[in-house]
Protein backbone atom coordinates (compact mmCIF):
# COMPACT_ATOMS: atom_id res chain seq x y z
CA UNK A 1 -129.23 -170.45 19.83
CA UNK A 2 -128.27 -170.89 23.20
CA UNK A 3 -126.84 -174.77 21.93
CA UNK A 4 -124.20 -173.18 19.62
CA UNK A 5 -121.46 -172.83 22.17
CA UNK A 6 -120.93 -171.82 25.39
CA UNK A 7 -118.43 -169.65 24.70
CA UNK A 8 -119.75 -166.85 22.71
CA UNK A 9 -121.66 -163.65 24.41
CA UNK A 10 -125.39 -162.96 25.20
CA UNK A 11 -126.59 -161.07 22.21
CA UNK A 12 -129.28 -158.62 23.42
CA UNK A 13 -131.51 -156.61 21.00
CA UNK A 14 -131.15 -153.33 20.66
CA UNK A 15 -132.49 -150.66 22.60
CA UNK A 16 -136.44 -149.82 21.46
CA UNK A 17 -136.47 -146.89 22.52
CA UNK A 18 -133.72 -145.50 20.71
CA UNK A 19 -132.60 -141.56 20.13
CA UNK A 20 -128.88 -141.96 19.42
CA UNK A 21 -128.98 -142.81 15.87
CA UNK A 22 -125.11 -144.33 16.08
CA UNK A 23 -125.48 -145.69 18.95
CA UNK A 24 -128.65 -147.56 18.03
CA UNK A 25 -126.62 -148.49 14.32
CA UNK A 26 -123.63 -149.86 16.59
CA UNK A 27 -125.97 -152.32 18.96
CA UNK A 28 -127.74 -153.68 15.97
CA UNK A 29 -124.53 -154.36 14.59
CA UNK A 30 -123.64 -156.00 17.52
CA UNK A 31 -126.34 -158.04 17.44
CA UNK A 32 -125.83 -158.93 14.26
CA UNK A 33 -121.86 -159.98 14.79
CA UNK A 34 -122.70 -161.96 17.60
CA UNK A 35 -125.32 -163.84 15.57
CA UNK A 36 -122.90 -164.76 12.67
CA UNK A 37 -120.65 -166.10 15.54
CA UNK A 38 -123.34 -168.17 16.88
CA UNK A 39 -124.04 -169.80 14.10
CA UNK A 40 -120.48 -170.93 13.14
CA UNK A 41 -119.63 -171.56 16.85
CA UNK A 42 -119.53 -175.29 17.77
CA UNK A 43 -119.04 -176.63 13.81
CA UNK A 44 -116.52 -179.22 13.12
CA UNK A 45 -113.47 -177.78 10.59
CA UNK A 46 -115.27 -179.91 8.24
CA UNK A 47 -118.44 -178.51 8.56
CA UNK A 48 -117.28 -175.12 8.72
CA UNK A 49 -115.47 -175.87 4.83
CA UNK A 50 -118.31 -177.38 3.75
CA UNK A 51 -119.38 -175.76 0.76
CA UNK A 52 -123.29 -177.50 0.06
CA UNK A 53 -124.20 -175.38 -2.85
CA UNK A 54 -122.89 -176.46 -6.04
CA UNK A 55 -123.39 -173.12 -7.86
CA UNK A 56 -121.80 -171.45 -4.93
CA UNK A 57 -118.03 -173.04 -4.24
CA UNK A 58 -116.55 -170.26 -2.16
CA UNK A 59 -120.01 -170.05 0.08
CA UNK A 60 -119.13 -171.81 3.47
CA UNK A 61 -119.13 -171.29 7.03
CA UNK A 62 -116.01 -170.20 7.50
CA UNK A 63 -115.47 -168.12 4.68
CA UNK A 64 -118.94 -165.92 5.46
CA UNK A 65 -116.79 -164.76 8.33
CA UNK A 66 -113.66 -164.31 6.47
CA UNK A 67 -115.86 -162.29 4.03
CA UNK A 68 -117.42 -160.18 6.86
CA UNK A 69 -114.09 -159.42 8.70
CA UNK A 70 -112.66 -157.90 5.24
CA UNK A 71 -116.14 -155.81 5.22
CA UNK A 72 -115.00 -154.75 7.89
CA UNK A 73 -112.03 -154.12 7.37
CA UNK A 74 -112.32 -151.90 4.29
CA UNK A 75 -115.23 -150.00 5.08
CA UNK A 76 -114.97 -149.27 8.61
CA UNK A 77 -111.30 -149.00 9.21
CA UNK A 78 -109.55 -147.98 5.59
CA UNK A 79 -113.10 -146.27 4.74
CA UNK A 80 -114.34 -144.80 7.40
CA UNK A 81 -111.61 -144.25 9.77
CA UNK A 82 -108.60 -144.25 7.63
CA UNK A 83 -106.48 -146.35 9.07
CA UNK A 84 -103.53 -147.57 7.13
CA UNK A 85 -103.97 -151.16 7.04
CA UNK A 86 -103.55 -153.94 4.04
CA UNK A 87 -107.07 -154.63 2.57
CA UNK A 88 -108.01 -158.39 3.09
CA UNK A 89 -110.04 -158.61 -0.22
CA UNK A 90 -107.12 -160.02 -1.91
CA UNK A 91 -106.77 -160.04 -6.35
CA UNK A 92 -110.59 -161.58 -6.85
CA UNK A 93 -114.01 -161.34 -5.62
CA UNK A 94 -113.76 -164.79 -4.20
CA UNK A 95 -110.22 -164.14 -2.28
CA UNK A 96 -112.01 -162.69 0.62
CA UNK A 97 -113.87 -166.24 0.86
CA UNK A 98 -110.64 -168.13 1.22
CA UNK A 99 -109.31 -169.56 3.92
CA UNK A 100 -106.12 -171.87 5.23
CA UNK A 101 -106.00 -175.30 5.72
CA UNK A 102 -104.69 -174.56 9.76
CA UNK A 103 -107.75 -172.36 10.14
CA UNK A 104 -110.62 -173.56 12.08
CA UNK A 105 -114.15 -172.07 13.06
CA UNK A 106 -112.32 -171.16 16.02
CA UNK A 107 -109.51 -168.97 14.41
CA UNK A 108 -111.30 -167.13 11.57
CA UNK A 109 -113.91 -166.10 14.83
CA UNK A 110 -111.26 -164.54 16.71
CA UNK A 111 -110.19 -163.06 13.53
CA UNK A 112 -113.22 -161.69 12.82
CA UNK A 113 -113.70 -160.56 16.79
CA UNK A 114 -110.41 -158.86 16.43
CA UNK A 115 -111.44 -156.66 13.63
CA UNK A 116 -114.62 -155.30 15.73
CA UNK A 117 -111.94 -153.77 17.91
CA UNK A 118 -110.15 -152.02 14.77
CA UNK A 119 -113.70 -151.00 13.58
CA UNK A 120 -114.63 -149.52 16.79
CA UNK A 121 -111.38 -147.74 17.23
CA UNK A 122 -111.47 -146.51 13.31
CA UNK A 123 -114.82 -144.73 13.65
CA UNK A 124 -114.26 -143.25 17.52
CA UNK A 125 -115.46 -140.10 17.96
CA UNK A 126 -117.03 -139.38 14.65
CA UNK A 127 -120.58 -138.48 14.32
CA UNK A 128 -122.86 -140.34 11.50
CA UNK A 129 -123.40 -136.91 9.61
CA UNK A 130 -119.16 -136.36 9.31
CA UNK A 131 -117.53 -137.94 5.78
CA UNK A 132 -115.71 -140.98 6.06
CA UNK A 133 -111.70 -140.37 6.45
CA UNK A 134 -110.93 -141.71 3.27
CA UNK A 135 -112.19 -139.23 0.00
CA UNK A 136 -115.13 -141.54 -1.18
CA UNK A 137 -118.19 -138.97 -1.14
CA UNK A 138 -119.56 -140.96 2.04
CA UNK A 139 -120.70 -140.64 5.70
CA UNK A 140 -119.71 -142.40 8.74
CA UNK A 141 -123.87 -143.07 8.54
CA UNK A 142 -123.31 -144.42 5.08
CA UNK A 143 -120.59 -147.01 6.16
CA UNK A 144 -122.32 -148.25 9.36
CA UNK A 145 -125.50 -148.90 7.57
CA UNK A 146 -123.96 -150.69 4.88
CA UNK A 147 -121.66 -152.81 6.83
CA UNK A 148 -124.74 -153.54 8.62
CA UNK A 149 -126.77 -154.66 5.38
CA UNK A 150 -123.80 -156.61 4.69
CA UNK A 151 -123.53 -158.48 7.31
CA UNK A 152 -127.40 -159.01 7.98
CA UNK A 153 -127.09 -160.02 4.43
CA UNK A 154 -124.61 -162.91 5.39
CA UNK A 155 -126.60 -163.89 8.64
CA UNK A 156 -128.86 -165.29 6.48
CA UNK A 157 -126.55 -167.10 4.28
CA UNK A 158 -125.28 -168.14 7.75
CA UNK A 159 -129.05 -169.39 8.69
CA UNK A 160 -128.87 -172.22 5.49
CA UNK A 161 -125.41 -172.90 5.96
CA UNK A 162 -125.94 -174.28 9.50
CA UNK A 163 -129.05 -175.96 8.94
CA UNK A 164 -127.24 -177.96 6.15
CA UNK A 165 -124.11 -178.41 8.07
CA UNK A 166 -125.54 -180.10 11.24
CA UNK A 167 -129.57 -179.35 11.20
CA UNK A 168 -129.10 -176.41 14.14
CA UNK A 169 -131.56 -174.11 13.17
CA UNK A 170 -132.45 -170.95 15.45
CA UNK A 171 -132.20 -166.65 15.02
């Protein structure tokens, strides 16, 4: 997707010969991050808002990322780490969807890129085997593979999205 913008990192796949089981979950979802930014990078506000599925309303873009930086949020940093920080799901399911009318692809990007340093800082020096910081009957291995499934999840939403916003298509 090297035509999405020129400003967003080299994603590189994971090792394949792998033996550090979080190391290999934290490069995949690296990999994974850096796709979702991809595929938003280089859309038009408007295209980023654009919400093509009827059934769907709160499905654009823009708010996929909004969505996956309150994933993030809760699971790896309040969940798995601890951290005392306000949870950005908001009073509905669909909250975590929303966005302003001042925010662009641009912003709710760096938003999102900003919450991979919380995540990363949250979870340092815990192994996947140790229980997540906040009493929930979980692992640190529990949380990275479902933030993971989350957001491969939403790649794929991402996927249709930009092939309906502009016709980009492309991993």
């Amino acid at each position: 997707m090297s035509n999405m913008g020129s400003n967003v990192p080299e994603r590189r796949w994971p090792r394949t010969y792998a033996t550090d089981e979080l190391r290999l979950q934290w490069e995949f979802l690296d990999f994974l991050r850096l796709t979702a930014v991809a595929k938003v990078a280089g859309l038009s506000r408007d295209l980023g808002a654009a919400a093509p599925l009827p059934t769907s309303p709160v499905v654009t873009a823009m708010g996929v990322l909004k969505h996956l930086t309150a994933v993030e949020r809760y699971w790896m940093s309040i969940v798995g780490g601890g951290v005392d920080l306000p949870s950005l799901w908001g009073v509905d399911a669909d909250a975590s969807w929303a966005f302003g009318a001042g925010e662009t692809p641009e912003t709710v990007t760096a938003e999102y890129q900003a919450e991979w340093e919380l995540s990363g800082r949250a979870l340092a020096g815990l192994g996947p085997d140790e229980p997540t910081r906040l009493p929930d009957d979980k692992t640190v291995r529990w949380v990275m593979v479902h933030v993971i499934q989350e957001t491969a999840r939403h790649v794929g939403h991402l996927d249709f999205l930009r092939e309906l916003a502009d016709g980009v298509k492309g991993e």
